[in-house]
C-alpha atoms as a PDB file:
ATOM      1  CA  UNK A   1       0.000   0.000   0.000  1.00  0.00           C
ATOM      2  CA  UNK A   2       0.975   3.388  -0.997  1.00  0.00           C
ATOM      3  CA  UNK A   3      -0.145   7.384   0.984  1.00  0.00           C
ATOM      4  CA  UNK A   4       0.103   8.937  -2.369  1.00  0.00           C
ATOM      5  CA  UNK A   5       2.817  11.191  -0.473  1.00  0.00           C
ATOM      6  CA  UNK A   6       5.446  11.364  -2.766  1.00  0.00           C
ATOM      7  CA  UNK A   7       8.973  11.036  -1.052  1.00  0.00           C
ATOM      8  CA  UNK A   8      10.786  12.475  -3.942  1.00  0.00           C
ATOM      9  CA  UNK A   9      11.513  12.334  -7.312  1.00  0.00           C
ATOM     10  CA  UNK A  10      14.290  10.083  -9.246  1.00  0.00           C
ATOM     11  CA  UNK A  11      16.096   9.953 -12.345  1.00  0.00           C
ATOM     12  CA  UNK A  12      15.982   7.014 -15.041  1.00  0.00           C
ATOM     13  CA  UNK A  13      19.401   6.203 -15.757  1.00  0.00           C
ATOM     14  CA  UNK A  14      19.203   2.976 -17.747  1.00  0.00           C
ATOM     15  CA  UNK A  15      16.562   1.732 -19.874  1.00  0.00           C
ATOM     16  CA  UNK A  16      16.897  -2.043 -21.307  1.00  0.00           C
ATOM     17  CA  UNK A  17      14.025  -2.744 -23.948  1.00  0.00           C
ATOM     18  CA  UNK A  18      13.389  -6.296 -24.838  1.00  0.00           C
ATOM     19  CA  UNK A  19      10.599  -8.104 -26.818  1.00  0.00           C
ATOM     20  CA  UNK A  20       7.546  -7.390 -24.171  1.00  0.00           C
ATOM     21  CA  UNK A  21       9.649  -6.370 -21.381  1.00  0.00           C
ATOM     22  CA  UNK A  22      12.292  -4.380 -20.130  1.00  0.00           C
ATOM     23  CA  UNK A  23      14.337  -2.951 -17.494  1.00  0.00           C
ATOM     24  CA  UNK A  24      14.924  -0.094 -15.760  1.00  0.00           C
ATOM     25  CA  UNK A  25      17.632   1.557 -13.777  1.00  0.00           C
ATOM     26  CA  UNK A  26      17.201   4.997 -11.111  1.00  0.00           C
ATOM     27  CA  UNK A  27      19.285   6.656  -8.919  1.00  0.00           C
ATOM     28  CA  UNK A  28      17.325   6.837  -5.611  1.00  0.00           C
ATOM     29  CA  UNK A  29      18.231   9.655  -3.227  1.00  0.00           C
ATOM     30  CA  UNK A  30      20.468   7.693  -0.122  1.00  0.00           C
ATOM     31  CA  UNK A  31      18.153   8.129   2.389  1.00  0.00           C
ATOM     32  CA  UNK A  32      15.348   6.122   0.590  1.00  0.00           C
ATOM     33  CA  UNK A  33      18.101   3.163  -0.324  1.00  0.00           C
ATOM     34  CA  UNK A  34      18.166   2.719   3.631  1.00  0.00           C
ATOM     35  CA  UNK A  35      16.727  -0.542   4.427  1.00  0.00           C
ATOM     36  CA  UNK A  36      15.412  -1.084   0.783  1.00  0.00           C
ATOM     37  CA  UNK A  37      16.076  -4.986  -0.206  1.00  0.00           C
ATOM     38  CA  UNK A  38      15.301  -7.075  -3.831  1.00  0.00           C
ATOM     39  CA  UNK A  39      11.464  -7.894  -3.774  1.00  0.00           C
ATOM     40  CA  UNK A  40      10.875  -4.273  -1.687  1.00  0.00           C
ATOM     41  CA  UNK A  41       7.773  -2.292  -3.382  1.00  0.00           C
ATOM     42  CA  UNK A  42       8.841   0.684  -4.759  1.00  0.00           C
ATOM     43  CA  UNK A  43       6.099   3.294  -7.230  1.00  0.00           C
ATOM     44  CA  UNK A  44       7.239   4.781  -9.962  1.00  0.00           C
ATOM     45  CA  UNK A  45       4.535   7.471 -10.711  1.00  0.00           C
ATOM     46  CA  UNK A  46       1.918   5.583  -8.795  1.00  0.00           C
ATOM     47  CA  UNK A  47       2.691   2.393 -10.261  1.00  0.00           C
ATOM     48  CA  UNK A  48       3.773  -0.322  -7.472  1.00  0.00           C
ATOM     49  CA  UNK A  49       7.331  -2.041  -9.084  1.00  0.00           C
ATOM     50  CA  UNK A  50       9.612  -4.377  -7.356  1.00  0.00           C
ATOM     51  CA  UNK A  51      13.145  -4.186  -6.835  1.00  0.00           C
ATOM     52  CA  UNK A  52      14.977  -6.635  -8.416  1.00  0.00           C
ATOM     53  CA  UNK A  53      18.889  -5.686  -7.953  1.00  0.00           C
ATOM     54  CA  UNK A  54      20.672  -2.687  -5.914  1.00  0.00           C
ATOM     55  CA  UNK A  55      23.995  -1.642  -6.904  1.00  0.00           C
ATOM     56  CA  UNK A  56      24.386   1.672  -3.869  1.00  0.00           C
ATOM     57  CA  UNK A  57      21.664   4.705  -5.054  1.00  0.00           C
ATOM     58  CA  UNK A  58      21.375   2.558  -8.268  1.00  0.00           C
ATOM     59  CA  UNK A  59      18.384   0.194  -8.452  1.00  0.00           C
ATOM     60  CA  UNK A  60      16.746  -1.968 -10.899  1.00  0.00           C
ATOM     61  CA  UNK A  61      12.839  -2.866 -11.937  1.00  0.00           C
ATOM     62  CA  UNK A  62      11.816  -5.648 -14.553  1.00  0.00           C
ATOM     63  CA  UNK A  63       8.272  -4.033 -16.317  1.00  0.00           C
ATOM     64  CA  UNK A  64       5.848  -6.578 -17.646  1.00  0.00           C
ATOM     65  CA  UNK A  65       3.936  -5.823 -21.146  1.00  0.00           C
ATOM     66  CA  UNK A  66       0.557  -5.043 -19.241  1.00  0.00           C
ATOM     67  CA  UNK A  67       2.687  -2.351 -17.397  1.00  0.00           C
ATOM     68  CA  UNK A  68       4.334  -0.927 -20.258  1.00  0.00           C
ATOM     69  CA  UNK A  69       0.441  -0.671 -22.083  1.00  0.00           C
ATOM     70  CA  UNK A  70      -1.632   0.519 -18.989  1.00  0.00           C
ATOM     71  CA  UNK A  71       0.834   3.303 -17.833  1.00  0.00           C
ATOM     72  CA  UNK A  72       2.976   5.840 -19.052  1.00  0.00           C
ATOM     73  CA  UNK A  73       6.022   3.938 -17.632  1.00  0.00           C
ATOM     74  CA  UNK A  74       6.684   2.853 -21.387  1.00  0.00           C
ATOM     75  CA  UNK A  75       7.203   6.247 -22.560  1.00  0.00           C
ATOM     76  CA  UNK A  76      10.148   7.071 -19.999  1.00  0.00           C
ATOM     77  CA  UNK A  77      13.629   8.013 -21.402  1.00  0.00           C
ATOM     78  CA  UNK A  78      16.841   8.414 -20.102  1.00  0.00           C
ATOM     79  CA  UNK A  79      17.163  11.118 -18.390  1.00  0.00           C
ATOM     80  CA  UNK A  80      13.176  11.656 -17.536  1.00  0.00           C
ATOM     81  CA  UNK A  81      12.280  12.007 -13.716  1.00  0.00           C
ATOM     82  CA  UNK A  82       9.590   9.491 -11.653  1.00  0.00           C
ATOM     83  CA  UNK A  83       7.945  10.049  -8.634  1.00  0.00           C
ATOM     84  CA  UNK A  84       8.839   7.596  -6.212  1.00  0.00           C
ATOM     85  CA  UNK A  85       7.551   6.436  -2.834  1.00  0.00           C
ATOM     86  CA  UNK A  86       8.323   3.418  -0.710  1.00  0.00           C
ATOM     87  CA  UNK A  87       5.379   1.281   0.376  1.00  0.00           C
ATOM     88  CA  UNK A  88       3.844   2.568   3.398  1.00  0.00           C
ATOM     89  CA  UNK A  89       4.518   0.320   6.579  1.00  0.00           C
ATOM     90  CA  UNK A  90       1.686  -0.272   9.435  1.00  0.00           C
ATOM     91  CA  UNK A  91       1.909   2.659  12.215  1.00  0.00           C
ATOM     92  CA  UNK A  92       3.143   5.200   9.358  1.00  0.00           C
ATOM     93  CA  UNK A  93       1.201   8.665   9.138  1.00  0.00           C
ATOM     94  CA  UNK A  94      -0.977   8.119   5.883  1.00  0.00           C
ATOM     95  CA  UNK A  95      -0.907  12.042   4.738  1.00  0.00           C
ATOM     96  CA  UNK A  96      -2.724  11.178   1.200  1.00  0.00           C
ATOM     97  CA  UNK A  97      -5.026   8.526   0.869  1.00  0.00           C
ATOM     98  CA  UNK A  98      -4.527   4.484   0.533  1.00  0.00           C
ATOM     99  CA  UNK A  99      -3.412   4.018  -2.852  1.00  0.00           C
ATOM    100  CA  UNK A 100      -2.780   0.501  -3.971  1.00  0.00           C
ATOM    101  CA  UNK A 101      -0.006   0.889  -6.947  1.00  0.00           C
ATOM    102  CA  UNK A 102      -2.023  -0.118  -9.392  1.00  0.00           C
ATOM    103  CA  UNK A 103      -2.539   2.274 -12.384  1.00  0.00           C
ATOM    104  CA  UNK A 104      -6.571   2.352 -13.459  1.00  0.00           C
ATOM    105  CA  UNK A 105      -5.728   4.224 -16.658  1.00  0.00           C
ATOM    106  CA  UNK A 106      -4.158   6.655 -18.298  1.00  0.00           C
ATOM    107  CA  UNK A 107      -4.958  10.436 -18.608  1.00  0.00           C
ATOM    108  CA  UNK A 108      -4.020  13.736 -21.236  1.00  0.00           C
ATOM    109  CA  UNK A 109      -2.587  17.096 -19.867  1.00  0.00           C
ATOM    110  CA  UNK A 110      -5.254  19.224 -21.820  1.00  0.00           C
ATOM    111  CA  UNK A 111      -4.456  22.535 -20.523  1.00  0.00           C
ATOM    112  CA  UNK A 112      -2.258  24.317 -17.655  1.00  0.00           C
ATOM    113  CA  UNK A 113      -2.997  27.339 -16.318  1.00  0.00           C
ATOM    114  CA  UNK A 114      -0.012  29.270 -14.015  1.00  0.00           C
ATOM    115  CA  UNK A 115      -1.298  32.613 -12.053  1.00  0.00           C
ATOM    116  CA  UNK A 116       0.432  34.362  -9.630  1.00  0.00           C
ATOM    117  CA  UNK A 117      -0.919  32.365  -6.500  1.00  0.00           C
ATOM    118  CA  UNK A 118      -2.054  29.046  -8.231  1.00  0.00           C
ATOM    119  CA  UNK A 119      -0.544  25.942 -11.038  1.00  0.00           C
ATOM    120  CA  UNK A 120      -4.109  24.589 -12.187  1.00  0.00           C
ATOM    121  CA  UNK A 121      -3.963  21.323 -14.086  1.00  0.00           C
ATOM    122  CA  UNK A 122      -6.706  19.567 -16.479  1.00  0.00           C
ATOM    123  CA  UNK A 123      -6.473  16.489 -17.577  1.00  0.00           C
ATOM    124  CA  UNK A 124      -8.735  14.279 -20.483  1.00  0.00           C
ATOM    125  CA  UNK A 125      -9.568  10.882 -19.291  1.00  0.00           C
ATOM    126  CA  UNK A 126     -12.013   8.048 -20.994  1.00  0.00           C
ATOM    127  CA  UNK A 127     -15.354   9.163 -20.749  1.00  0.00           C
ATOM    128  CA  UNK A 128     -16.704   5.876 -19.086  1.00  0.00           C
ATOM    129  CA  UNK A 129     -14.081   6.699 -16.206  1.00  0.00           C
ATOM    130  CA  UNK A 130     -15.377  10.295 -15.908  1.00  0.00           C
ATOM    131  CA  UNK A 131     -17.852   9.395 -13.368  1.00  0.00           C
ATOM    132  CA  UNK A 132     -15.887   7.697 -10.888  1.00  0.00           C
ATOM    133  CA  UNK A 133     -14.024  11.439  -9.983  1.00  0.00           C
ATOM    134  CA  UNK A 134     -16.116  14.118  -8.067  1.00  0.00           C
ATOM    135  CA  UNK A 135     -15.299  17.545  -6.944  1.00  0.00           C
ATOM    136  CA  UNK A 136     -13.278  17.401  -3.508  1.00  0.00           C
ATOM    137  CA  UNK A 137     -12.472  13.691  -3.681  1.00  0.00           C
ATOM    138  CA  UNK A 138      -9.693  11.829  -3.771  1.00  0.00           C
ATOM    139  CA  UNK A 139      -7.486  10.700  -6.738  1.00  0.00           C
ATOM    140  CA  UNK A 140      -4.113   9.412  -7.677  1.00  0.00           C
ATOM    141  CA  UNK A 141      -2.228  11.341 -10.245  1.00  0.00           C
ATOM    142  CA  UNK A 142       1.539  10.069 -11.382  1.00  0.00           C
ATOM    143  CA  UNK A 143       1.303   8.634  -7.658  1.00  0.00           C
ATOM    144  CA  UNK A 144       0.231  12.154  -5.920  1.00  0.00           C
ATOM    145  CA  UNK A 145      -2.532  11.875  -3.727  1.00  0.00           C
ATOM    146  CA  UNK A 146      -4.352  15.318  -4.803  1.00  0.00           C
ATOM    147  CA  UNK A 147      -7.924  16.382  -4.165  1.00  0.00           C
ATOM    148  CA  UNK A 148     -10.178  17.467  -7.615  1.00  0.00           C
ATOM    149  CA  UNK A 149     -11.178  20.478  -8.417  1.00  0.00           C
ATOM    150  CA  UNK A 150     -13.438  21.219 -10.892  1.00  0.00           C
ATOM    151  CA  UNK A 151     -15.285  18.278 -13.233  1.00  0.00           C
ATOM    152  CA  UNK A 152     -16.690  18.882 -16.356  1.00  0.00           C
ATOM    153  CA  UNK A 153     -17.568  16.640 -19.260  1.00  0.00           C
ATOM    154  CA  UNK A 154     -14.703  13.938 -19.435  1.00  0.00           C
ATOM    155  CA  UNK A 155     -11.868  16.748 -17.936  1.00  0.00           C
ATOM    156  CA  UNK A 156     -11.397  17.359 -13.976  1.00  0.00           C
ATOM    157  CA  UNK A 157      -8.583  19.486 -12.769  1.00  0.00           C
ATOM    158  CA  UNK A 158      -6.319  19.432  -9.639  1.00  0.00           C
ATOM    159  CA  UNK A 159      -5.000  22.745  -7.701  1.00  0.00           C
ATOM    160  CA  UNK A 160      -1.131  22.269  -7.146  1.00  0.00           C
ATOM    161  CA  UNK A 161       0.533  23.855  -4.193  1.00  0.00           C
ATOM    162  CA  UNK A 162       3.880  25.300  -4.207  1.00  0.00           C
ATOM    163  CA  UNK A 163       5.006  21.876  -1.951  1.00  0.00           C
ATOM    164  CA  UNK A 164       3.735  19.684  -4.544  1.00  0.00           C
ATOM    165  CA  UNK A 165       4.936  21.128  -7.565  1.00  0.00           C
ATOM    166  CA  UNK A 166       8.955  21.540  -5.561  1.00  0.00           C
ATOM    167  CA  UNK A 167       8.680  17.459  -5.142  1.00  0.00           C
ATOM    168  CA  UNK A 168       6.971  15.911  -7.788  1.00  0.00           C
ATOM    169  CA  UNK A 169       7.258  16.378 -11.305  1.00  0.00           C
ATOM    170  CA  UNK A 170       4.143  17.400 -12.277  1.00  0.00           C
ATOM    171  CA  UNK A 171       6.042  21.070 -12.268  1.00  0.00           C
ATOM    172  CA  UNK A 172       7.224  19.701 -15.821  1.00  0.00           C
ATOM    173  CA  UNK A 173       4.007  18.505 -16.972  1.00  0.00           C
ATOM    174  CA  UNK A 174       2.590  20.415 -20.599  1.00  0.00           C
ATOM    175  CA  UNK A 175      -0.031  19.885 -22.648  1.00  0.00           C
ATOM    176  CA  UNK A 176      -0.509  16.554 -24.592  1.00  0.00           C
ATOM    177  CA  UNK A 177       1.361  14.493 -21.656  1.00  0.00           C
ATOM    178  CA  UNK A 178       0.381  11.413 -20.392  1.00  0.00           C
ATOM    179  CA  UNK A 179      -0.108  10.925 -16.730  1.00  0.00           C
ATOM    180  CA  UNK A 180      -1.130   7.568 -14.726  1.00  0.00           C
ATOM    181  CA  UNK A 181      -4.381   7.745 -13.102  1.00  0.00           C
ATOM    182  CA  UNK A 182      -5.529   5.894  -9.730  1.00  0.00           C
ATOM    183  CA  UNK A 183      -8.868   6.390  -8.898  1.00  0.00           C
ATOM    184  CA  UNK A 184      -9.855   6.047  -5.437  1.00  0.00           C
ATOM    185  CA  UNK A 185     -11.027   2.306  -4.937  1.00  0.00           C
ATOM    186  CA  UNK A 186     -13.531   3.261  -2.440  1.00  0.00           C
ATOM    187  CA  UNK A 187     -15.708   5.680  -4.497  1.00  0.00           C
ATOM    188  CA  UNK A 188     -15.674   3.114  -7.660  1.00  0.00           C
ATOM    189  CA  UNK A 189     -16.723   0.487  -5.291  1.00  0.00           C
ATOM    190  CA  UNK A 190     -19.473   3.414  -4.007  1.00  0.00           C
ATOM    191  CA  UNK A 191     -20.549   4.629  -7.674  1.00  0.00           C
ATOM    192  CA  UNK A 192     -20.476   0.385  -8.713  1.00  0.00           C
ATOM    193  CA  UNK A 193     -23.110  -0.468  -6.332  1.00  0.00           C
ATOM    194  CA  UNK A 194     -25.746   1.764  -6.484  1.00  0.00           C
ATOM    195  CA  UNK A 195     -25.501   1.446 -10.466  1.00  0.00           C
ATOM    196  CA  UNK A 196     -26.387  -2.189  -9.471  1.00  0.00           C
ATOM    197  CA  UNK A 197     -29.002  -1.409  -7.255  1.00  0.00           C
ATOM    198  CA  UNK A 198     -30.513   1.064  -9.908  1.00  0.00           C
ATOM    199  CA  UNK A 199     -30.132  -1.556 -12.146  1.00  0.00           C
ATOM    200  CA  UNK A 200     -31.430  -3.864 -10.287  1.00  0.00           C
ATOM    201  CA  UNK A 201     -35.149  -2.282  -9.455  1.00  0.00           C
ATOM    202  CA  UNK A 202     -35.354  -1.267 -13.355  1.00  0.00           C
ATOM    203  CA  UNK A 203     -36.145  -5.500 -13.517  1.00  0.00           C
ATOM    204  CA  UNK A 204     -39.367  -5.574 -10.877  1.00  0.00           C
END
């Protein structure tokens, strides 16, 4: 399990493509390589990866097919930064909201707007996902536990606050990028049942 309270952000080093798989190296910052062993839980912008070698700061993660399709994990590049966080263990402080590491879907930058006092961000997602995300609740965006703002039509944006945008790299998101989407397993599991109940009396 994941808080969705992003610890910091780390750079891809090496990238090893393969047929339907590959590898990836970052450099984690030394104080989140304390205690980490191989099989540890590790997300890379909200999607849960295991560690599978760890040479010092440098650490590896093998990414399955279904990974590279559902996120945007496949479109890193040397060089890019991820957020990262460290699975949550019982007794921590859970800041965000429990996230589980596993990406939903995929959503578009479609517009950011800067002001003095504010970073606004929209995003596009697929219209039958639209109405699992509400004003004021929860959702996971490139592993960021962030409250939505405004919904409207198959767009929702999120309010970014100057912490946010100095440790995650959604300060580098534009237009036409693609962001990995967690939606808050409680509300689907909510907005699921009572379109089975309504369902369900439509038959009597």
């Amino acid at each position: 399990m994941f808080t969705g309270i992003i610890q910091a952000t780390a750079q891809v080093v090496s990238i090893d493509k393969k047929t339907l798989f590959q590898t990836h190296i970052i450099r984690l910052p030394f104080e989140m390589t304390q205690g980490l062993v191989v099989g540890a839980s590790v997300a890379h912008n909200g999607c849960c990866l295991t560690v599978t070698e760890i040479n010092d700061q440098l650490v590896s993660f093998d990414l399955m097919q279904e990974t590279l399709n559902v996120t945007n994990l496949g479109l890193l590049n040397v060089g890019d930064y991820v957020n990262v966080e460290r699975a949550a263990k019982f007794g921590d402080e859970i800041g965000g909201h429990a996230m589980s590491g596993h990406i939903m879907t995929t959503a578009t930058v479609s517009a950011v707007n800067i002001t003095e006092n504010n970073h606004q961000i929209w995003f596009s997602v697929p219209e039958q996902l639209i109405k699992y995300i509400f004003t004021k609740g929860y959702i996971g965006i490139d592993g960021i536990s962030l409250t939505v703002g405004d919904v409207k039509d198959s767009h929702f944006n999120v309010n970014l606050i100057p912490e946010t945008l100095q440790r995650t790299n959604l300060k580098n998101r534009t237009v036409n990028d693609v962001i990995n989407v967690e939606i808050d397993p409680q509300t689907q599991a909510i907005v699921d049942t009572v379109e089975r109940m309504m369902a369900n009396k439509t038959h009597f």
